[in-house]
C-alpha atoms as a PDB file:
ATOM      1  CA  UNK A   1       0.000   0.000   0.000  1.00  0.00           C
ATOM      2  CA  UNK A   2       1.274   3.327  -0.930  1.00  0.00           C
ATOM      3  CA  UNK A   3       1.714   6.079   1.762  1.00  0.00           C
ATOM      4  CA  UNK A   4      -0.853   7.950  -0.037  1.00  0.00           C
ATOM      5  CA  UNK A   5      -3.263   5.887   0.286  1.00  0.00           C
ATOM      6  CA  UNK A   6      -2.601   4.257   3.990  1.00  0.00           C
ATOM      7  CA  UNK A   7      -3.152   8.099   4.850  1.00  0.00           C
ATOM      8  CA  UNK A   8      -6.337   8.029   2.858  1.00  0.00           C
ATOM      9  CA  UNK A   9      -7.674   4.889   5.038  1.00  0.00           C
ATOM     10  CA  UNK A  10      -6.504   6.287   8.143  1.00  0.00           C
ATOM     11  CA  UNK A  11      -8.398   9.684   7.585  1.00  0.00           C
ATOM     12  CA  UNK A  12     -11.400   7.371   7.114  1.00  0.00           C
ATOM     13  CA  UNK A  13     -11.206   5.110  10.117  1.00  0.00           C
ATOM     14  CA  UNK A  14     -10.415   8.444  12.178  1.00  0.00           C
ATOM     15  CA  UNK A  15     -13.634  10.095  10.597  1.00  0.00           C
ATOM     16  CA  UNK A  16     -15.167   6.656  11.270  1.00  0.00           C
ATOM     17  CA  UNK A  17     -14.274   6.658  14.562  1.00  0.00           C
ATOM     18  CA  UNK A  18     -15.395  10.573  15.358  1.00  0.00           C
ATOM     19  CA  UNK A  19     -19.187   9.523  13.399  1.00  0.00           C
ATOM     20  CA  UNK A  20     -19.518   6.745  15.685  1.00  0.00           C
ATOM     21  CA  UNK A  21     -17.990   8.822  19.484  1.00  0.00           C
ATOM     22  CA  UNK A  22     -20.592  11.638  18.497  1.00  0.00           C
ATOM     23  CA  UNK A  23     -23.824   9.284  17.485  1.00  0.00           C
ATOM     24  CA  UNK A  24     -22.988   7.192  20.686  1.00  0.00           C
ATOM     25  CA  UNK A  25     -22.557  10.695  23.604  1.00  0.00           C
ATOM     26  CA  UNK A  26     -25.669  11.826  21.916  1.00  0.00           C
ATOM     27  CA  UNK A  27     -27.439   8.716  22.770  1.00  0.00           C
ATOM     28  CA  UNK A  28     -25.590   7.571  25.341  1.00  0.00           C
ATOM     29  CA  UNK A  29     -23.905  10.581  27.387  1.00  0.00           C
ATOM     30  CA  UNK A  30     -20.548  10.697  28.391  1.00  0.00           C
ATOM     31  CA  UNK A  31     -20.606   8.980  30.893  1.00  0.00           C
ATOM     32  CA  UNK A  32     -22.745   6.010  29.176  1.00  0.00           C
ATOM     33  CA  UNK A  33     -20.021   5.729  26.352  1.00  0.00           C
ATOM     34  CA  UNK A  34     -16.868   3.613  26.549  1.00  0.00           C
ATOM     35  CA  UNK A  35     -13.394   3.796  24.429  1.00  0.00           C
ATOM     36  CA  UNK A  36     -14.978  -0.446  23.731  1.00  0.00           C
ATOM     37  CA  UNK A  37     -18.413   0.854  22.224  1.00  0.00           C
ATOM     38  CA  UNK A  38     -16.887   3.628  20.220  1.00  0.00           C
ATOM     39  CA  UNK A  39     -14.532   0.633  18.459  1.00  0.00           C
ATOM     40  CA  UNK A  40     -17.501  -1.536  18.041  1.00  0.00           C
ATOM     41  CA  UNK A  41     -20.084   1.257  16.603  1.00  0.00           C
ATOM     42  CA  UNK A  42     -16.975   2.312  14.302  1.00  0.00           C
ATOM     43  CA  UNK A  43     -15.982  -1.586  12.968  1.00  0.00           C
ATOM     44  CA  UNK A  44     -12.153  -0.565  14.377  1.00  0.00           C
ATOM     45  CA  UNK A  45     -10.525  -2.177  16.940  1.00  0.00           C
ATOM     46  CA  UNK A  46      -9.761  -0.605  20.111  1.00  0.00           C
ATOM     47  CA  UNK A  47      -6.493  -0.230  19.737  1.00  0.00           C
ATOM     48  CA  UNK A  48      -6.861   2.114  16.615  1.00  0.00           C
ATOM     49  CA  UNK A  49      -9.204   4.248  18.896  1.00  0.00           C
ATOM     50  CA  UNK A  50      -6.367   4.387  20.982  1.00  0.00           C
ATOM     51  CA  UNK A  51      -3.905   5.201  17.886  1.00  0.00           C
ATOM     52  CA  UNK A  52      -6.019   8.452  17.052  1.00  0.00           C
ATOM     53  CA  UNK A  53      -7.397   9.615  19.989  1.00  0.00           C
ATOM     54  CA  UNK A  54      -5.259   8.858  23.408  1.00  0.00           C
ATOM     55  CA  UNK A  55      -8.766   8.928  25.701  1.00  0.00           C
ATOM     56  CA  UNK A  56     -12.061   9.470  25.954  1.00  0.00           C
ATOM     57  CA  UNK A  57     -11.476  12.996  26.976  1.00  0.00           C
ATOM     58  CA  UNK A  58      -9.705  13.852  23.734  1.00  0.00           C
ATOM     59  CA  UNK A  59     -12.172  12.672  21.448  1.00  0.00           C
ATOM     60  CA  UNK A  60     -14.826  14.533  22.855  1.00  0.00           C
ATOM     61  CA  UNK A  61     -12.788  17.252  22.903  1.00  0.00           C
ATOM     62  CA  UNK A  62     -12.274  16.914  19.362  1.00  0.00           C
ATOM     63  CA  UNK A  63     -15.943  16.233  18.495  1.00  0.00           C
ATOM     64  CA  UNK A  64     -16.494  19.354  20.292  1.00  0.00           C
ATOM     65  CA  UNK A  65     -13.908  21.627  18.142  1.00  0.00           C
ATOM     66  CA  UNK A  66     -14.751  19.779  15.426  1.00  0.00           C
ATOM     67  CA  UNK A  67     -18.821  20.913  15.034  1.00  0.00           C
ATOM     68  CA  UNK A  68     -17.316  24.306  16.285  1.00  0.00           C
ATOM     69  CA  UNK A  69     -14.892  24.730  13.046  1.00  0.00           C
ATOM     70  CA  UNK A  70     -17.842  23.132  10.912  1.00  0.00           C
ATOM     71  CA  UNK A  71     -20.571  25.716  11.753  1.00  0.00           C
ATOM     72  CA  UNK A  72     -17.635  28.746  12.070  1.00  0.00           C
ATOM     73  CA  UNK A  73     -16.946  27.525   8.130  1.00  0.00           C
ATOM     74  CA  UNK A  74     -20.575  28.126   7.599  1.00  0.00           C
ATOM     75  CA  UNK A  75     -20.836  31.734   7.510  1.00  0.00           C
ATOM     76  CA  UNK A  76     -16.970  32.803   7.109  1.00  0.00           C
ATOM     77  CA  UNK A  77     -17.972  34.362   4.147  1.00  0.00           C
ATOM     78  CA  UNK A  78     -20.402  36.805   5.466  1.00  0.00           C
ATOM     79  CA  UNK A  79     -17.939  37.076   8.611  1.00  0.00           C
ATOM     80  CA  UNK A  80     -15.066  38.409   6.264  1.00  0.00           C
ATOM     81  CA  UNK A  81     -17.304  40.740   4.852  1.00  0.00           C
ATOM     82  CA  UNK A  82     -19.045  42.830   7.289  1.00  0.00           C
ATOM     83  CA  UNK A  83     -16.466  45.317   7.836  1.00  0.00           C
ATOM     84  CA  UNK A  84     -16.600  46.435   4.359  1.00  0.00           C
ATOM     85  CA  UNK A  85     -20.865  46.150   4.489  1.00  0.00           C
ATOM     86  CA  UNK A  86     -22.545  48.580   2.739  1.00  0.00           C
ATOM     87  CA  UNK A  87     -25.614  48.048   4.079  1.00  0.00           C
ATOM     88  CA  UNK A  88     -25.050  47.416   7.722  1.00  0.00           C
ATOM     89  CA  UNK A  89     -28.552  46.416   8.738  1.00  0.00           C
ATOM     90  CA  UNK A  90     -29.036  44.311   5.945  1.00  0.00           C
ATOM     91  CA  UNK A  91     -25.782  42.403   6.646  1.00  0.00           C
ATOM     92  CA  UNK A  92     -26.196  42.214  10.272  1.00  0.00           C
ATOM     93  CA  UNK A  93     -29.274  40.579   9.573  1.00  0.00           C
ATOM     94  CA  UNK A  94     -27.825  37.740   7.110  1.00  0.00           C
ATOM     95  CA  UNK A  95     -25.556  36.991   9.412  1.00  0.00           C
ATOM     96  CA  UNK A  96     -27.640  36.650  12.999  1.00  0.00           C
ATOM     97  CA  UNK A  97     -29.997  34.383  11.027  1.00  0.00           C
ATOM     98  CA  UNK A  98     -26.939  32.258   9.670  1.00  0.00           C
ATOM     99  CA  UNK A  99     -25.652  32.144  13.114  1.00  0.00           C
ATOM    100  CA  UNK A 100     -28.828  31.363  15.023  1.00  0.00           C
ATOM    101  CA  UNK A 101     -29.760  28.646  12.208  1.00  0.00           C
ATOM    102  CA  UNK A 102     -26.413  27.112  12.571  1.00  0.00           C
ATOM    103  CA  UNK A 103     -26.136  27.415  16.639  1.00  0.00           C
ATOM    104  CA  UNK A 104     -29.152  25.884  16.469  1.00  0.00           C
ATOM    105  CA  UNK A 105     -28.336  22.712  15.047  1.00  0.00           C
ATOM    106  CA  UNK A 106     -30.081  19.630  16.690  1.00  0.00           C
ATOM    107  CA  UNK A 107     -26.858  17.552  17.546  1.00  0.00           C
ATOM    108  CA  UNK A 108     -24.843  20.924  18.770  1.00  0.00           C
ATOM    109  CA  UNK A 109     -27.644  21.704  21.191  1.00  0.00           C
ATOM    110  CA  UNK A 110     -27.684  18.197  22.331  1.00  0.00           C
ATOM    111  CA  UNK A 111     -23.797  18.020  22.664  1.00  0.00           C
ATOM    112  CA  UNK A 112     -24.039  21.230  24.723  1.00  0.00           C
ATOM    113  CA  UNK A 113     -26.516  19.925  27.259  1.00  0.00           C
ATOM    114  CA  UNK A 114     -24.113  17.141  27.741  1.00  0.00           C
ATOM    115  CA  UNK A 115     -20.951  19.274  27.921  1.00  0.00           C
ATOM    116  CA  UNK A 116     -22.598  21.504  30.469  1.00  0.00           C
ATOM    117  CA  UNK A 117     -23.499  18.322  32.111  1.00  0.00           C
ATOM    118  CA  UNK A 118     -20.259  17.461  32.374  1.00  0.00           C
ATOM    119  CA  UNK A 119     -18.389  20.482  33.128  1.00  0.00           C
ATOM    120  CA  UNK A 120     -17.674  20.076  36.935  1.00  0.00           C
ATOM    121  CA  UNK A 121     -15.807  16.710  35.820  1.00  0.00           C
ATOM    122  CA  UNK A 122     -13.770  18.059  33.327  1.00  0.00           C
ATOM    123  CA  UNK A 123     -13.906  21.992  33.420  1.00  0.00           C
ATOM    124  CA  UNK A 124     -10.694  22.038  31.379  1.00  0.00           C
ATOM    125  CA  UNK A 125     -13.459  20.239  28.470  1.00  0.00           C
ATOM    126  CA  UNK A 126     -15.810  23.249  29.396  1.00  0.00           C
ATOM    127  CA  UNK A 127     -13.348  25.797  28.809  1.00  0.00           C
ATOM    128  CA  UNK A 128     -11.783  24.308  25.802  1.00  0.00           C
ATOM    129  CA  UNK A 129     -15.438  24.530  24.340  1.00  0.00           C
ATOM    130  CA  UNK A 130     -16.080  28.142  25.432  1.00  0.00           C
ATOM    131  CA  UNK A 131     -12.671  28.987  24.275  1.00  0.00           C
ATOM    132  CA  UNK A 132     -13.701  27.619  20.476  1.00  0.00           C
ATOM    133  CA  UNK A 133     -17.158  28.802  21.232  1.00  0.00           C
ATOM    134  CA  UNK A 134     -18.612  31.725  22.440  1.00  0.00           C
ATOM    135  CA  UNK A 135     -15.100  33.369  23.278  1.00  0.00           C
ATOM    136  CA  UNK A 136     -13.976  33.065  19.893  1.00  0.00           C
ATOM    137  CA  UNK A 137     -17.101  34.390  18.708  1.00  0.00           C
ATOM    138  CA  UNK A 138     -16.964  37.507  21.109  1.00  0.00           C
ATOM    139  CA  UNK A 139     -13.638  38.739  19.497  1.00  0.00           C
ATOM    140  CA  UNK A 140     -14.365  38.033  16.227  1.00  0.00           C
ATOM    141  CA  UNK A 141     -17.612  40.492  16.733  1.00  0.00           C
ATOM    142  CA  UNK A 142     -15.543  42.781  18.415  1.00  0.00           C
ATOM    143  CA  UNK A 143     -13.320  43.026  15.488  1.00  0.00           C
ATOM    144  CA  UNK A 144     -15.877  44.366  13.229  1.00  0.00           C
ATOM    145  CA  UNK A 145     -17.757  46.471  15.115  1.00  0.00           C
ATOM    146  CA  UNK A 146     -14.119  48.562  16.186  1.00  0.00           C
ATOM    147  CA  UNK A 147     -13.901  48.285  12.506  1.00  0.00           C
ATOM    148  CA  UNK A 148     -17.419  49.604  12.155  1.00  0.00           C
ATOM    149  CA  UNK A 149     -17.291  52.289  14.875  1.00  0.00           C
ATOM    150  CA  UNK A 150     -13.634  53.582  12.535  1.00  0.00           C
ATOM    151  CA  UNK A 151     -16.041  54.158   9.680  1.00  0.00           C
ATOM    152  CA  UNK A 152     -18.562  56.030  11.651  1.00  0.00           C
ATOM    153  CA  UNK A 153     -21.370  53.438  11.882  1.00  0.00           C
ATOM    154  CA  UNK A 154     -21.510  52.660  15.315  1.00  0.00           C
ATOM    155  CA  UNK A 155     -20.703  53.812  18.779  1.00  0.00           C
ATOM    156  CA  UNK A 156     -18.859  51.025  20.838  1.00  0.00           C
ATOM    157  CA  UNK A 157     -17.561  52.529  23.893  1.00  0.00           C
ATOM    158  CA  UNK A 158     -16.711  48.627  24.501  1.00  0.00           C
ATOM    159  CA  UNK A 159     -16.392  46.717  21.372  1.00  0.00           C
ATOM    160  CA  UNK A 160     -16.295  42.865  23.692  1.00  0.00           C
ATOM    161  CA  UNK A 161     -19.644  43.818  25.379  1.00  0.00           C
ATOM    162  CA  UNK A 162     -20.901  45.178  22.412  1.00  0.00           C
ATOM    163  CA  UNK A 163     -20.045  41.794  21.203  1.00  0.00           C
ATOM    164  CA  UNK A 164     -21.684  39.785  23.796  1.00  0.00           C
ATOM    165  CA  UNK A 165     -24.598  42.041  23.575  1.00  0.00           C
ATOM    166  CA  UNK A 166     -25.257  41.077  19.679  1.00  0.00           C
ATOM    167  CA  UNK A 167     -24.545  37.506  20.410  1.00  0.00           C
ATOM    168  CA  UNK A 168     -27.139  37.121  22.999  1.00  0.00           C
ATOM    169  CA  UNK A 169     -29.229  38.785  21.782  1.00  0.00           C
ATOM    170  CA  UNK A 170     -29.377  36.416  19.100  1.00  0.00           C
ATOM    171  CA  UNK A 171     -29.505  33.485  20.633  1.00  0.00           C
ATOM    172  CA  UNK A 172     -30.398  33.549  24.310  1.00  0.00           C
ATOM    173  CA  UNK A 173     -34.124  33.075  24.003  1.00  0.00           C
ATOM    174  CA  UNK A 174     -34.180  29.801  21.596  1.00  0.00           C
ATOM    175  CA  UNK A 175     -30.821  28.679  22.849  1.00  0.00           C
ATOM    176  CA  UNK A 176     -32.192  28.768  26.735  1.00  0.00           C
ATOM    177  CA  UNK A 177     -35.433  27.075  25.319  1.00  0.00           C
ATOM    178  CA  UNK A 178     -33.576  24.430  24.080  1.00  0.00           C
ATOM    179  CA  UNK A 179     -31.731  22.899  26.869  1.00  0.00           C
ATOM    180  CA  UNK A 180     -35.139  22.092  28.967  1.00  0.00           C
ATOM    181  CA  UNK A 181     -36.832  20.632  25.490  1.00  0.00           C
ATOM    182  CA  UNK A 182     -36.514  18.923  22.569  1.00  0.00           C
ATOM    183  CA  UNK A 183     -39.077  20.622  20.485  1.00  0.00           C
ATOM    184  CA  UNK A 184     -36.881  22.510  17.509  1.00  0.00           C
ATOM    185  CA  UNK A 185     -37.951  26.213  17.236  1.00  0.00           C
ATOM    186  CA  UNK A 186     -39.387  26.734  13.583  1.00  0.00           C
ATOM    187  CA  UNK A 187     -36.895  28.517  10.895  1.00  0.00           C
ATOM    188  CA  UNK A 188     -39.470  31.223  10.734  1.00  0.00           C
ATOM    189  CA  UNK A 189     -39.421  31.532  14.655  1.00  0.00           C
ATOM    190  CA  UNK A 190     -35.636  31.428  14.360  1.00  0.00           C
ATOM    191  CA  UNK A 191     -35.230  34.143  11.663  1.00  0.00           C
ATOM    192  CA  UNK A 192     -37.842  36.595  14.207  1.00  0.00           C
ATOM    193  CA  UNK A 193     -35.302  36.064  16.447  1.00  0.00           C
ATOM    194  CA  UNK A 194     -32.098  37.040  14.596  1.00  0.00           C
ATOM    195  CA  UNK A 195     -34.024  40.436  13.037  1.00  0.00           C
ATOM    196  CA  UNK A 196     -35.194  41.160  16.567  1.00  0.00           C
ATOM    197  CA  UNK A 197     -31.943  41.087  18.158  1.00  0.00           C
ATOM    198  CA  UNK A 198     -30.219  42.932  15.060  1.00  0.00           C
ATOM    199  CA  UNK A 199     -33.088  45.681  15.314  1.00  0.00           C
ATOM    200  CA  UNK A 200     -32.055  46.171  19.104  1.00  0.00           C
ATOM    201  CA  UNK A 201     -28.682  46.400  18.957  1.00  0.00           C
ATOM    202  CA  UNK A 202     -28.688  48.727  16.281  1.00  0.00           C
ATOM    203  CA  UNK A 203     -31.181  50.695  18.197  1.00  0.00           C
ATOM    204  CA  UNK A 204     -28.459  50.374  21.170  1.00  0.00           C
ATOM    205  CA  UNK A 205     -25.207  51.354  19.301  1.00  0.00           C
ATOM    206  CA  UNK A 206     -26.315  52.561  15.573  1.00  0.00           C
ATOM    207  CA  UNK A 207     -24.931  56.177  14.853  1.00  0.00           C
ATOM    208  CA  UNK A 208     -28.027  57.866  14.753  1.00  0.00           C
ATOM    209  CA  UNK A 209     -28.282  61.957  14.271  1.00  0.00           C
ATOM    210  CA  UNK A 210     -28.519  62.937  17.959  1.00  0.00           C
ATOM    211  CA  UNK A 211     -25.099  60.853  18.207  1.00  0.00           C
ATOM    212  CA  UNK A 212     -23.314  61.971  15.319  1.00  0.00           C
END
């Protein structure tokens, strides 16, 4: 076998492995799911679990950064452009109901209610997530609105509250909905949401006349 292609089957039996870990916490908890299921849901023995991922910790915590970097990927595009929008309300919109959509997600809710679940056990898990998570998230926000408050849009005495402010706003009322139920907020209810919370944040740090 060429080294090509033992890298190829290797990427696959790690994917394979990461498929099976996240179908089997979902269903299972952490708790509920051993290094032994994870090799028998993936067809791989358990000592190529143990090649990729040294313990269960790890591959959680790459399931974890993993969905992270798969919904950030999502809306990079809209995230590299906001600086330059030239229609800020309009833009801010497109983006909060990307974000809330992709937040959102069915098996990233349910990962969080585990995590959370979980965080007294391992709180360096926790902060790994928040780190990838909402932290991230906070600076990149920050980022454009200093970049938006240079071009005279908005007034950010704090750019990282500001930040946490639009984020929130966003998703605090389906996000705290979901970790009590499992009834998935319709993408209409979801998109009310997103221009809700960009309507009051503008209304909070817009440039306005009596600001200019």
């Amino acid at each position: 076998m060429t080294e090509t292609a033992e890298l190829g089957r290797s990427a696959r039996k790690r994917q394979a492995i990461l498929d099976a870990a996240r179908a089997l916490f979902l269903r299972n908890g952490y708790a509920g799911t051993s290094m032994d299921d994870v090799a028998a849901r993936a067809a791989v023995s358990k000592q190529t679990v143990y090649k990729h991922f040294v313990d269960k910790e790890r591959l959680f915590t790459a399931i974890i950064t993993g969905d992270i970097a798969e919904t950030e990927g999502l809306t990079q595009s809209l995230v590299d452009a906001l600086p330059q929008t030239q229609d800020l309300e309009r833009d801010l919109r497109e983006f909060a109901r990307r974000h809330v959509v992709d937040v959102m997600q069915p098996h990233l809710v349910r990962m969080r209610r585990i995590l959370i679940g979980e965080a007294d056990r391992f709180p360096e898990l926790a902060a790994a997530w928040y780190a990838r998570g909402p932290e991230r998230a906070h600076a990149t926000f920050a980022g454009w609105f200093t970049r938006l408050a240079e071009r005279g849009l908005l007034h950010v005495p704090d750019p990282l509250i500001a930040a946490e402010h639009f984020n929130w706003l966003i998703l605090s009322i389906p996000l705290n909905r979901a970790m009590f139920s499992d009834v998935e907020e319709p993408a209409e209810r979801l998109e009310y949401y997103a221009d809700e919370a960009v309507r009051v944040f503008l209304a909070a740090y817009a440039i306005t006349g009596d600001r200019a």
